[in-house]
ModelCIF file with pLDDT and N, C-alpha, C, O atoms, coordinates in Angstrom:
data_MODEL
#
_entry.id   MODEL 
#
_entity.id                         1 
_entity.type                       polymer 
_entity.pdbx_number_of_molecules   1 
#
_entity_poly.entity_id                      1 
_entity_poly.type                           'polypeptide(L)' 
_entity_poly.nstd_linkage                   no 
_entity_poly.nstd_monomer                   no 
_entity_poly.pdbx_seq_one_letter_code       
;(UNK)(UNK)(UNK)(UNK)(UNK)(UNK)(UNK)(UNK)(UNK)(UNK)(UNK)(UNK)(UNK)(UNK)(UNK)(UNK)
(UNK)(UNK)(UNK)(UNK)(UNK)(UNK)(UNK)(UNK)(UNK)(UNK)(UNK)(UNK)(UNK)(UNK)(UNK)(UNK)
(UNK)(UNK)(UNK)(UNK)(UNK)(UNK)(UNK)(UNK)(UNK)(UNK)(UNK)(UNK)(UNK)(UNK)(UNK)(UNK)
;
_entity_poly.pdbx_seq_one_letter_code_can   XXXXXXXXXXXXXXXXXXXXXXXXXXXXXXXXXXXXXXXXXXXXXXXX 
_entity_poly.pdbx_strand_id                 A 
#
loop_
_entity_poly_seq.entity_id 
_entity_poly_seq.num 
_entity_poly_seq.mon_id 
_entity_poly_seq.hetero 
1 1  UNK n 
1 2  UNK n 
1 3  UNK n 
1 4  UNK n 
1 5  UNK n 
1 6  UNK n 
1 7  UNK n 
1 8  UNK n 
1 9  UNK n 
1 10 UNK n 
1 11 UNK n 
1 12 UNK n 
1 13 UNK n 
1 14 UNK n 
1 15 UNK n 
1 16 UNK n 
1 17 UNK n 
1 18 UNK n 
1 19 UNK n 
1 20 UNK n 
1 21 UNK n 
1 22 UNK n 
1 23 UNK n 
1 24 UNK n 
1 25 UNK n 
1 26 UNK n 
1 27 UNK n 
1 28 UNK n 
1 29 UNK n 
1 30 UNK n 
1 31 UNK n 
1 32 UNK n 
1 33 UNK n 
1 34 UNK n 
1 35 UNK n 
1 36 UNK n 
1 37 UNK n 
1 38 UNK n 
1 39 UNK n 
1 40 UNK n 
1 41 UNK n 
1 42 UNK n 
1 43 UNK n 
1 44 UNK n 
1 45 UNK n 
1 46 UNK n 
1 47 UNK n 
1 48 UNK n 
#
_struct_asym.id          A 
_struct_asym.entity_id   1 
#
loop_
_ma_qa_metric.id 
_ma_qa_metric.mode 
_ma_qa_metric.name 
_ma_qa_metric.software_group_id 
_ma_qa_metric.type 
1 global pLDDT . pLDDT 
2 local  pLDDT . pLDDT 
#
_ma_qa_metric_global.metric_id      1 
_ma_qa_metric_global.metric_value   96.79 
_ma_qa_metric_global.model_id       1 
_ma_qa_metric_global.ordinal_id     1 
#
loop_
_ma_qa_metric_local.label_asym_id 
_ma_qa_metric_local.label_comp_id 
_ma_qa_metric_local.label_seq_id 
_ma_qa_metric_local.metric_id 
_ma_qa_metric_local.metric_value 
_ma_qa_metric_local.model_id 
_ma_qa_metric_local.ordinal_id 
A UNK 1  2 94.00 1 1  
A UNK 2  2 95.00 1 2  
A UNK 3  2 96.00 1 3  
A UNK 4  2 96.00 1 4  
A UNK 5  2 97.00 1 5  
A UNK 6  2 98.00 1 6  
A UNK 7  2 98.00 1 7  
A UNK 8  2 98.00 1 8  
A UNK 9  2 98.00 1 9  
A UNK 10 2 97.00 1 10 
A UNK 11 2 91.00 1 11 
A UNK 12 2 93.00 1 12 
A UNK 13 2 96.00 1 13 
A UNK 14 2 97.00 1 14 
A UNK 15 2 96.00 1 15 
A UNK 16 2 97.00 1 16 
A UNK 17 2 97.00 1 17 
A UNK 18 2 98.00 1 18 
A UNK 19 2 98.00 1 19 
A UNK 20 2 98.00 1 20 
A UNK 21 2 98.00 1 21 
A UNK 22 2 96.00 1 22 
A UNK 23 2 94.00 1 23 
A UNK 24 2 94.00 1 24 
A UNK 25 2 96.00 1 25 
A UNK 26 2 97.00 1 26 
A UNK 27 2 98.00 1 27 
A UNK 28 2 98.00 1 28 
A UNK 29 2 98.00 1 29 
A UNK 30 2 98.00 1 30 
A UNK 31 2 98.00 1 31 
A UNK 32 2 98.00 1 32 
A UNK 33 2 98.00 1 33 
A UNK 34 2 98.00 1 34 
A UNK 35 2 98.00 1 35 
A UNK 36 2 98.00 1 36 
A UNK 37 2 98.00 1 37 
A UNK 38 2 98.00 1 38 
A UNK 39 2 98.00 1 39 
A UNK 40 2 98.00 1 40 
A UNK 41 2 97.00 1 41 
A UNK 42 2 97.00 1 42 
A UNK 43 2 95.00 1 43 
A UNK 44 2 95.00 1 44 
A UNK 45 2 97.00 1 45 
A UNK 46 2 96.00 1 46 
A UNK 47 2 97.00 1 47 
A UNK 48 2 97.00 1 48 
#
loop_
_atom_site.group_PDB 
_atom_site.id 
_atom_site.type_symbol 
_atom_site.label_atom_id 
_atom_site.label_alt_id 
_atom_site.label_comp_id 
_atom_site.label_asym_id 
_atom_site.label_entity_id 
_atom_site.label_seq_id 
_atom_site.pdbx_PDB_ins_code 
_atom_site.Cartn_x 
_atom_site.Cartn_y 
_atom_site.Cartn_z 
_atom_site.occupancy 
_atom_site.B_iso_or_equiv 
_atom_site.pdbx_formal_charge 
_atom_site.auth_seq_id 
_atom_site.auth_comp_id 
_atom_site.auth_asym_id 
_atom_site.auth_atom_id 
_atom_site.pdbx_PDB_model_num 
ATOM 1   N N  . UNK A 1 1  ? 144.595 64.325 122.689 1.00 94.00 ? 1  UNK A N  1 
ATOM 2   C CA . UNK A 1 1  ? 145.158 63.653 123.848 1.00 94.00 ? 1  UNK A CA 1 
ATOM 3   C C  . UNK A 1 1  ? 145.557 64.622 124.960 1.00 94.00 ? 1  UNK A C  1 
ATOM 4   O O  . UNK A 1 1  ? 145.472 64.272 126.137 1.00 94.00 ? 1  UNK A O  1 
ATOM 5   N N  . UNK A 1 2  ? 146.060 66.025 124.550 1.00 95.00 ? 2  UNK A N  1 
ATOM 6   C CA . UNK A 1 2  ? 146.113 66.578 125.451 1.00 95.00 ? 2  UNK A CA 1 
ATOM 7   C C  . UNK A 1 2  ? 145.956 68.446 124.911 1.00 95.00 ? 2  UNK A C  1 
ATOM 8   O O  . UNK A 1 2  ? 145.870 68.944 123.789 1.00 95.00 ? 2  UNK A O  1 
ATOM 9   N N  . UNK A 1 3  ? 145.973 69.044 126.244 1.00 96.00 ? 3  UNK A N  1 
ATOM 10  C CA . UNK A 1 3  ? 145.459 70.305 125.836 1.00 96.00 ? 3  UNK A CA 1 
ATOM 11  C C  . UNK A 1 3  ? 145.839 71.110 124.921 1.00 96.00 ? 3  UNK A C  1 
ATOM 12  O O  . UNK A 1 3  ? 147.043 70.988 124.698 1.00 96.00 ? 3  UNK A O  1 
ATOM 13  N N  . UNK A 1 4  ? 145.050 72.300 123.953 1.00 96.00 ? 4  UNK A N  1 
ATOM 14  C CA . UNK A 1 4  ? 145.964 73.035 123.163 1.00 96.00 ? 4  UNK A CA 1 
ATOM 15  C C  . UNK A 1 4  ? 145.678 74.539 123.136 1.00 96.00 ? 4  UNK A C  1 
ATOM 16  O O  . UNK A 1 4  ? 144.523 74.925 122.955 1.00 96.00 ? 4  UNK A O  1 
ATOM 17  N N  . UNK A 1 5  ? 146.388 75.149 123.257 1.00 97.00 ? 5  UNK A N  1 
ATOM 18  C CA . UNK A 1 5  ? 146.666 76.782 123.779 1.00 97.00 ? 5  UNK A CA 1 
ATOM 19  C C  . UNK A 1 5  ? 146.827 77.650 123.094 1.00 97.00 ? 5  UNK A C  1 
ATOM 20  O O  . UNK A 1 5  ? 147.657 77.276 122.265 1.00 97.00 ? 5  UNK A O  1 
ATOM 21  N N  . UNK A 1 6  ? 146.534 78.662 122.895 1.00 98.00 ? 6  UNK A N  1 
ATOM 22  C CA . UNK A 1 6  ? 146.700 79.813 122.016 1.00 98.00 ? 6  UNK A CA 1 
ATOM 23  C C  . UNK A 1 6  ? 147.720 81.245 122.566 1.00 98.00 ? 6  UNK A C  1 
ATOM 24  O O  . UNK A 1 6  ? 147.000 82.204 122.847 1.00 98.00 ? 6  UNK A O  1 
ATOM 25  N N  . UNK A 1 7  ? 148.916 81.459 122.714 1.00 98.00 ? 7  UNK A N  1 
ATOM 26  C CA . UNK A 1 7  ? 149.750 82.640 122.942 1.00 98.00 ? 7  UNK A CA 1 
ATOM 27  C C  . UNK A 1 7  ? 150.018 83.702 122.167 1.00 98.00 ? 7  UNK A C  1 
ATOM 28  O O  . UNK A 1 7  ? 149.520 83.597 121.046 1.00 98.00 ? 7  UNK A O  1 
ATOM 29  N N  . UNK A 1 8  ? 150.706 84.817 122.385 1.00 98.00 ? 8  UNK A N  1 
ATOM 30  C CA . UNK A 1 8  ? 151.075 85.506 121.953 1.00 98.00 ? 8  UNK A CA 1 
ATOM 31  C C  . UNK A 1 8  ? 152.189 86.702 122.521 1.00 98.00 ? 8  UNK A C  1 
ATOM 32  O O  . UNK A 1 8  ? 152.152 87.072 123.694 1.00 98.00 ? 8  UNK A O  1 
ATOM 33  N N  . UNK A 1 9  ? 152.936 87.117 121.777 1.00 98.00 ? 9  UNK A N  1 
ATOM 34  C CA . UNK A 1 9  ? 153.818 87.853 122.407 1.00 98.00 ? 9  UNK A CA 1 
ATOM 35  C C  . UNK A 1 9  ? 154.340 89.084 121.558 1.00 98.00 ? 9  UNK A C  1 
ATOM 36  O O  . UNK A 1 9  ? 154.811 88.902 120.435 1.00 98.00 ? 9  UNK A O  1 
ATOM 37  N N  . UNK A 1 10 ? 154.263 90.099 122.017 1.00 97.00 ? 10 UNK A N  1 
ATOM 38  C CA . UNK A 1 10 ? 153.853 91.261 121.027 1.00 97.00 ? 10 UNK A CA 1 
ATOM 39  C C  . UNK A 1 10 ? 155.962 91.764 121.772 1.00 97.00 ? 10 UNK A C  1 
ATOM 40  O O  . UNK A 1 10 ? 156.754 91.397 122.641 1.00 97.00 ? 10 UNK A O  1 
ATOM 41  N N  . UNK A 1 11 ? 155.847 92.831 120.571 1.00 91.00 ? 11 UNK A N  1 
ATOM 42  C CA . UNK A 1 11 ? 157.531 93.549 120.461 1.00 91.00 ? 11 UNK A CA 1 
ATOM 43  C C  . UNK A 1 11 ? 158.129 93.671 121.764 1.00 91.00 ? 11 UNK A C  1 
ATOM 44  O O  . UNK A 1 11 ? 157.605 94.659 122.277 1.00 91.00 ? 11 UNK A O  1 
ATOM 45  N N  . UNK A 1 12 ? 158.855 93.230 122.454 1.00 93.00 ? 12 UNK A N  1 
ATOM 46  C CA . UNK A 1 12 ? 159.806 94.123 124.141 1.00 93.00 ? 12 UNK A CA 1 
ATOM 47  C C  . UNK A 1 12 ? 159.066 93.587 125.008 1.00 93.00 ? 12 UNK A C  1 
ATOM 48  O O  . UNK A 1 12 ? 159.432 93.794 126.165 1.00 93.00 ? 12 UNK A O  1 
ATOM 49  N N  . UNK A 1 13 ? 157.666 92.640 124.806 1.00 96.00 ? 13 UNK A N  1 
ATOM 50  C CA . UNK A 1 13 ? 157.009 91.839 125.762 1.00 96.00 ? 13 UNK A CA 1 
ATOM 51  C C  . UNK A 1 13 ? 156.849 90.497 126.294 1.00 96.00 ? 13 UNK A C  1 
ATOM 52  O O  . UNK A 1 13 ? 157.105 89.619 125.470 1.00 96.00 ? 13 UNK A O  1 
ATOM 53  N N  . UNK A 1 14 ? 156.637 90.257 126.984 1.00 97.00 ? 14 UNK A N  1 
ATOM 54  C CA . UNK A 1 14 ? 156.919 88.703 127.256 1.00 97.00 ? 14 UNK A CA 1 
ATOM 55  C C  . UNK A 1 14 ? 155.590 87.784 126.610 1.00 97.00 ? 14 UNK A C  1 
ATOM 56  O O  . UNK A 1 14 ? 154.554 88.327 126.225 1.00 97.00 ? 14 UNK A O  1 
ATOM 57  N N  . UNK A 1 15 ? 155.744 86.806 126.584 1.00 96.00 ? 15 UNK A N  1 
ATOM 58  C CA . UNK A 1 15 ? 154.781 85.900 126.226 1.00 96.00 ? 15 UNK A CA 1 
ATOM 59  C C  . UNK A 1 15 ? 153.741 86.315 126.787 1.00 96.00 ? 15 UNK A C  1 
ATOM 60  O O  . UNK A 1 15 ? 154.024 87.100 127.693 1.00 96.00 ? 15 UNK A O  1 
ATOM 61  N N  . UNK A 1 16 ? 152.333 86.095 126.623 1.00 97.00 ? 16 UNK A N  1 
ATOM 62  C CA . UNK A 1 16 ? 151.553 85.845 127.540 1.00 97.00 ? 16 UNK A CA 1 
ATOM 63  C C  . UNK A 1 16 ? 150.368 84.654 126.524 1.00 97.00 ? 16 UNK A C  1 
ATOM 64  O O  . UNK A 1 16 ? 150.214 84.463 125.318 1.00 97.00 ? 16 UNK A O  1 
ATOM 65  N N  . UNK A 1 17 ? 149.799 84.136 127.643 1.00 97.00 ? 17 UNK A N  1 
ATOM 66  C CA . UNK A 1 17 ? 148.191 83.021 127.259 1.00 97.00 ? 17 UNK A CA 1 
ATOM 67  C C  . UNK A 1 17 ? 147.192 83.437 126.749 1.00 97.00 ? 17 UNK A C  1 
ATOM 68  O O  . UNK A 1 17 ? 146.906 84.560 127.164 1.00 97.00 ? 17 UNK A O  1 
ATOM 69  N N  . UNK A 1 18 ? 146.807 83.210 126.337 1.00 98.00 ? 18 UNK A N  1 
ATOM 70  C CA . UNK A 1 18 ? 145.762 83.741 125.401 1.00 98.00 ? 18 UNK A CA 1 
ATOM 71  C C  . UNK A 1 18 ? 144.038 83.028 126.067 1.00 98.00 ? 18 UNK A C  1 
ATOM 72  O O  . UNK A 1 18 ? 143.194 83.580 126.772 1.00 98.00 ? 18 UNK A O  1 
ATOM 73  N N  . UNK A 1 19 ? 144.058 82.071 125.655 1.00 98.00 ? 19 UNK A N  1 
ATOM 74  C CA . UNK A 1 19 ? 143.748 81.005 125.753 1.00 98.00 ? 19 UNK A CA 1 
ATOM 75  C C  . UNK A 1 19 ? 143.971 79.608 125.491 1.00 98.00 ? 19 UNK A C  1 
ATOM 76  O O  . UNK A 1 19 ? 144.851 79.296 124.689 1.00 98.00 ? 19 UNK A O  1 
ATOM 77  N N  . UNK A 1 20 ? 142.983 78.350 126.317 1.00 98.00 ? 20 UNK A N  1 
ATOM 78  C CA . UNK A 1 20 ? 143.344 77.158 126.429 1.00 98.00 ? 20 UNK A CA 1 
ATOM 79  C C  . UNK A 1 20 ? 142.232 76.509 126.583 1.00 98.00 ? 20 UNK A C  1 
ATOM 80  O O  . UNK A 1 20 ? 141.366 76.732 127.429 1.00 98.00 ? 20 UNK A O  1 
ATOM 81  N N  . UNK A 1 21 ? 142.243 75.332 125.399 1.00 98.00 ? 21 UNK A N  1 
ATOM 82  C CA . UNK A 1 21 ? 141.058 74.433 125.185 1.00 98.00 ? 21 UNK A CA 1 
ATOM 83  C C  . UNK A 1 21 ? 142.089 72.595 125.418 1.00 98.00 ? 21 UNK A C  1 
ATOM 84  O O  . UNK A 1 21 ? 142.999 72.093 124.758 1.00 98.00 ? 21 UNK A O  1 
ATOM 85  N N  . UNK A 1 22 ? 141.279 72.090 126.739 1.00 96.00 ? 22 UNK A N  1 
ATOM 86  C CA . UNK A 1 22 ? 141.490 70.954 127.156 1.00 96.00 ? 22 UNK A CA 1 
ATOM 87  C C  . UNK A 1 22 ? 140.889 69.840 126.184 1.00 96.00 ? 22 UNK A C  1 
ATOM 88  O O  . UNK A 1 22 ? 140.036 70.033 125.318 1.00 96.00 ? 22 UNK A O  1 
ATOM 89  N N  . UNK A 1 23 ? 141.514 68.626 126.509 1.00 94.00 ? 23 UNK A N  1 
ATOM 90  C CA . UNK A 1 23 ? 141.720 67.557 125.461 1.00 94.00 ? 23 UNK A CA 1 
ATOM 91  C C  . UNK A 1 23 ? 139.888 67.248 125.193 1.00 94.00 ? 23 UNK A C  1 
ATOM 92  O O  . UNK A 1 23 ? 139.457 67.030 124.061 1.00 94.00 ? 23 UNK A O  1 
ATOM 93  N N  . UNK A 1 24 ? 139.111 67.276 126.252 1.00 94.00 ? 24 UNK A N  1 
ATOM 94  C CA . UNK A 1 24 ? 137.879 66.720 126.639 1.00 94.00 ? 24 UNK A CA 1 
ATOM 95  C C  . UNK A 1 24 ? 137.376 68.266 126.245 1.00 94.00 ? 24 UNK A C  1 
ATOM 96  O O  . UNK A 1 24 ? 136.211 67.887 126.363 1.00 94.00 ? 24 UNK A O  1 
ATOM 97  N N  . UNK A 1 25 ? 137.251 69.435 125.943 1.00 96.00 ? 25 UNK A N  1 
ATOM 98  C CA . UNK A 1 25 ? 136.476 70.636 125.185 1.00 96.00 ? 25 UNK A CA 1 
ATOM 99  C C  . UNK A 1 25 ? 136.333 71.924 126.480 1.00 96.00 ? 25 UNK A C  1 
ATOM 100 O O  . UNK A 1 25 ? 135.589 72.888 126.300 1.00 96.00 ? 25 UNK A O  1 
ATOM 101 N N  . UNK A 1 26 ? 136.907 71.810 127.380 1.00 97.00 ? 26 UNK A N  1 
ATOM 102 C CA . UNK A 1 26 ? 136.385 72.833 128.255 1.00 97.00 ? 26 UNK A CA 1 
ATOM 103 C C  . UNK A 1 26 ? 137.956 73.752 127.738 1.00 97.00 ? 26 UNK A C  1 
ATOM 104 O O  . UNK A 1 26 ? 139.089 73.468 127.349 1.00 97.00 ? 26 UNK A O  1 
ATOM 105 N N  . UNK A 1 27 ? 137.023 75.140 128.078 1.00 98.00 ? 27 UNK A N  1 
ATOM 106 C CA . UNK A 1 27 ? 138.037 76.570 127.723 1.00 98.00 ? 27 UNK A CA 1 
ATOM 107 C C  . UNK A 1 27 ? 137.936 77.490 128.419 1.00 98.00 ? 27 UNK A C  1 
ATOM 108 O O  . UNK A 1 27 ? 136.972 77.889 129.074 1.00 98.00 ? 27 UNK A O  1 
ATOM 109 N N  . UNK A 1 28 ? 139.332 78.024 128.265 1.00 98.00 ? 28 UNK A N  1 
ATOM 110 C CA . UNK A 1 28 ? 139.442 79.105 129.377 1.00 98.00 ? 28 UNK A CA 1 
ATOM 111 C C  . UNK A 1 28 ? 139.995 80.582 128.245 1.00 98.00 ? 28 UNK A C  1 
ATOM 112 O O  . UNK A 1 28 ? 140.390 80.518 127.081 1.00 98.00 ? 28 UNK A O  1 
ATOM 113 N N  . UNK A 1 29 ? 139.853 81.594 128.978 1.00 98.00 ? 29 UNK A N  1 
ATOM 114 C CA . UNK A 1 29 ? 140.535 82.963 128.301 1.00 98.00 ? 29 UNK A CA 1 
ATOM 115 C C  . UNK A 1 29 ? 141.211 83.808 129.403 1.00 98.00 ? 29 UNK A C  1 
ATOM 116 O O  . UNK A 1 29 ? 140.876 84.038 130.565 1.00 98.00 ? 29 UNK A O  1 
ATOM 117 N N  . UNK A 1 30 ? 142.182 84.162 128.726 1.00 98.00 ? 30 UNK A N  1 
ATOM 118 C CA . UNK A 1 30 ? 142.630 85.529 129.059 1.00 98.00 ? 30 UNK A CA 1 
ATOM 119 C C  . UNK A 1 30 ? 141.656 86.683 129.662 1.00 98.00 ? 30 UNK A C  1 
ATOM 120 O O  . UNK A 1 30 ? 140.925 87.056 128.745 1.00 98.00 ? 30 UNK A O  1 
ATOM 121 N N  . UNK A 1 31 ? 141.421 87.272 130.670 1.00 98.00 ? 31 UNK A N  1 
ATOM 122 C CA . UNK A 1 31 ? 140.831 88.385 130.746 1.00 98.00 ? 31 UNK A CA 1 
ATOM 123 C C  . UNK A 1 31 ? 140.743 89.695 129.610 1.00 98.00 ? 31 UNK A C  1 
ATOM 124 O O  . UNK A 1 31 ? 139.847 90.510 129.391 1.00 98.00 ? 31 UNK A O  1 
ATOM 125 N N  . UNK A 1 32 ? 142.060 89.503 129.021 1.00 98.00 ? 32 UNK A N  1 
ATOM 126 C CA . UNK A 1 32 ? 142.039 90.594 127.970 1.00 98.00 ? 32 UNK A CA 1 
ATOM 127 C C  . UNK A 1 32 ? 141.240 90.027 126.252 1.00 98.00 ? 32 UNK A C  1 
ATOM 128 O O  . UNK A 1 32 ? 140.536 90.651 125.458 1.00 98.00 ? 32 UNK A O  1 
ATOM 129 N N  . UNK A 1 33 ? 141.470 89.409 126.246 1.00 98.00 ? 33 UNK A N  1 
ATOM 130 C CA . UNK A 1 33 ? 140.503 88.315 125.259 1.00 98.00 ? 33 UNK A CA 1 
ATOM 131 C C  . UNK A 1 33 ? 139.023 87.516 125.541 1.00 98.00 ? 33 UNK A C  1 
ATOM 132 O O  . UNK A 1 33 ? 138.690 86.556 124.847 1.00 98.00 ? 33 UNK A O  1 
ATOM 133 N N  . UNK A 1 34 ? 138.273 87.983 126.530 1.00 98.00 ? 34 UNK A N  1 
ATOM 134 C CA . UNK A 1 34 ? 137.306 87.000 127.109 1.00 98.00 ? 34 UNK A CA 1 
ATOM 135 C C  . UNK A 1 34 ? 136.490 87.798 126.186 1.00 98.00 ? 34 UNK A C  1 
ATOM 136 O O  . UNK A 1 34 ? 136.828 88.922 125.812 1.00 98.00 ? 34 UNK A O  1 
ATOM 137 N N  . UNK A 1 35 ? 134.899 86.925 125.650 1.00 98.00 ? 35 UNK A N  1 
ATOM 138 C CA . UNK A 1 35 ? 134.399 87.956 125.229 1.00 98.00 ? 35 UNK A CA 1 
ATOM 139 C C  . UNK A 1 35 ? 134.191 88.097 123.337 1.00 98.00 ? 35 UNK A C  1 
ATOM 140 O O  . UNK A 1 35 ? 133.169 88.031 122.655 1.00 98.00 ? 35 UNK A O  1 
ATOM 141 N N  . UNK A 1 36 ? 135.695 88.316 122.930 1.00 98.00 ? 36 UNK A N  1 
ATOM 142 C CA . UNK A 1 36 ? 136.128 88.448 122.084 1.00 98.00 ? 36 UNK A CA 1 
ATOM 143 C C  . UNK A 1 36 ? 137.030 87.176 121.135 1.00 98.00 ? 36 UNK A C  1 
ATOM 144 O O  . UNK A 1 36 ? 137.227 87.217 119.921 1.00 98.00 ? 36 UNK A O  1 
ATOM 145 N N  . UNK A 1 37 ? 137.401 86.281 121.921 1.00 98.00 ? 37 UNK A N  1 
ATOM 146 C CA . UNK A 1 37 ? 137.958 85.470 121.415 1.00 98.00 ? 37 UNK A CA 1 
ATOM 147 C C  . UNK A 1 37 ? 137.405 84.001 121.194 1.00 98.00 ? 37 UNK A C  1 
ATOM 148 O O  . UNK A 1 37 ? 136.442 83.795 121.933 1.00 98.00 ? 37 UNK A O  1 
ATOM 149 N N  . UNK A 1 38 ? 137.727 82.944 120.411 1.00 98.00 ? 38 UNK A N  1 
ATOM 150 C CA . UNK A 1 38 ? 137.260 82.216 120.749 1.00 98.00 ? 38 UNK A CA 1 
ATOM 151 C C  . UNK A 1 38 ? 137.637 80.645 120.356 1.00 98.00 ? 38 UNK A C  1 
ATOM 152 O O  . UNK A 1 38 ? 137.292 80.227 119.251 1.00 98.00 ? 38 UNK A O  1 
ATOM 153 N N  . UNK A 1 39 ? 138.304 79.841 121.222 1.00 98.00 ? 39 UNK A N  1 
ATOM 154 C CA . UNK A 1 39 ? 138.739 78.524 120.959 1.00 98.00 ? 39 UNK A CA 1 
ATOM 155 C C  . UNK A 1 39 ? 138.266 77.594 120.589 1.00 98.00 ? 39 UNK A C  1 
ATOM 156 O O  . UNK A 1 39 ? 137.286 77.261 121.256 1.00 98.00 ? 39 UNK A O  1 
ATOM 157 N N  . UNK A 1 40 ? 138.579 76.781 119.545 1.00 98.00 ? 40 UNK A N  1 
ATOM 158 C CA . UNK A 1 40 ? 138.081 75.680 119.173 1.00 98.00 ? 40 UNK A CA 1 
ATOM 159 C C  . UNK A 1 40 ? 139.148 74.315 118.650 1.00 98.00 ? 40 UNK A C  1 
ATOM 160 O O  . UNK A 1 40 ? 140.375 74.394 118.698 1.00 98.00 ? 40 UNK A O  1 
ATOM 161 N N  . UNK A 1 41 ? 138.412 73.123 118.169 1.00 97.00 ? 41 UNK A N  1 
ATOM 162 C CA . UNK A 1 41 ? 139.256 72.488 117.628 1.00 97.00 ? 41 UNK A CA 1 
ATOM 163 C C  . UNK A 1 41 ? 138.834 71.496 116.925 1.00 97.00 ? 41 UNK A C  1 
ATOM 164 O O  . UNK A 1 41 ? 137.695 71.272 117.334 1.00 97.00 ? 41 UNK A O  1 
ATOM 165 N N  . UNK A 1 42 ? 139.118 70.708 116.030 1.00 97.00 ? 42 UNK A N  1 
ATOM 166 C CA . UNK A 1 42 ? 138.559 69.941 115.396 1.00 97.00 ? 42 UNK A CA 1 
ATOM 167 C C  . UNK A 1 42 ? 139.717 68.609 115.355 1.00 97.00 ? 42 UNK A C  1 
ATOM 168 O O  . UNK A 1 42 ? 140.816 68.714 114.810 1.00 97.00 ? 42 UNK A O  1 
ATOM 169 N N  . UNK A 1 43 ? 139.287 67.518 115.956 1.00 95.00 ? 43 UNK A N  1 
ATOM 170 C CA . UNK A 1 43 ? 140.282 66.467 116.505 1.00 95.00 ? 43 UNK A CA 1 
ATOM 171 C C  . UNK A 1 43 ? 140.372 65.821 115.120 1.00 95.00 ? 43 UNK A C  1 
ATOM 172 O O  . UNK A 1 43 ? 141.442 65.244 114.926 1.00 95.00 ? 43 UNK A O  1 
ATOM 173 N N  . UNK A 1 44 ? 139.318 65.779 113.912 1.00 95.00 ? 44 UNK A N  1 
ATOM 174 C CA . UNK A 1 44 ? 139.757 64.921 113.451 1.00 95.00 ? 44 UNK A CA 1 
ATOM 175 C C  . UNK A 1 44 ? 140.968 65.081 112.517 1.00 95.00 ? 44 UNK A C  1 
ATOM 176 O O  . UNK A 1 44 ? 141.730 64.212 112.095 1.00 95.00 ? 44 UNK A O  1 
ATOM 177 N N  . UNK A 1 45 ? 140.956 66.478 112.285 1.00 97.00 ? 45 UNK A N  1 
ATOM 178 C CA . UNK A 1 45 ? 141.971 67.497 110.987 1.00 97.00 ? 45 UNK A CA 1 
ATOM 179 C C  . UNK A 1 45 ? 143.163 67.644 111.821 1.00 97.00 ? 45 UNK A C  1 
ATOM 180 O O  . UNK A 1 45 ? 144.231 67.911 111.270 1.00 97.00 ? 45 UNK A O  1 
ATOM 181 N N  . UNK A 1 46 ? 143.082 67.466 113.392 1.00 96.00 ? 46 UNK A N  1 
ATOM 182 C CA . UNK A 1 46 ? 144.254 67.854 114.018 1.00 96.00 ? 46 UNK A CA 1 
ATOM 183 C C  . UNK A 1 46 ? 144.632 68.811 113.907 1.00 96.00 ? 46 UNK A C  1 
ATOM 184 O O  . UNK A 1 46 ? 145.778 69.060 113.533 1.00 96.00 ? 46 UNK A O  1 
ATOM 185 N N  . UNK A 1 47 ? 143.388 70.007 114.334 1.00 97.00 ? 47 UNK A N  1 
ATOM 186 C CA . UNK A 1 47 ? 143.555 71.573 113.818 1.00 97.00 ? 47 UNK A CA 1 
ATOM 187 C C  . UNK A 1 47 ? 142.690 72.114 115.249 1.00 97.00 ? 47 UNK A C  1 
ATOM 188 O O  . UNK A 1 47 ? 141.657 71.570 115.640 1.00 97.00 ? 47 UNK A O  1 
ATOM 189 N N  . UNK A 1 48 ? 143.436 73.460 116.020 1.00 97.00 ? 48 UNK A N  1 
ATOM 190 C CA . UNK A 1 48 ? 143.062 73.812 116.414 1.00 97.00 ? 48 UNK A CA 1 
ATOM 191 C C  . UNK A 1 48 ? 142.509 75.321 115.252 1.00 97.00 ? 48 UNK A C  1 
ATOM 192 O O  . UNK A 1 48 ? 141.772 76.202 115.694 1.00 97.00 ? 48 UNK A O  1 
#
């Protein structure tokens, strides 16, 4: 129903995005993760 995101936030640092996969399948990355990472999801397990 709606989008789901992947973060992370490493020791003395702030959050940052990782990436983000919208309800309908389109994805975006991080510049530091493009490439290398990779979003998915499976609606019916309710598992990104």
């Amino acid at each position: 129903r709606h989008h789901m995101g992947w973060y992370r936030q490493a020791p003395g640092k702030q959050r940052e995005w990782v990436a983000t996969i919208t309800s309908g399948g389109s994805t975006n990355y991080a510049d530091s993760v493009k490439g290398r990472f990779a979003i998915s999801k499976d609606n019916a397990k309710n598992t990104g």
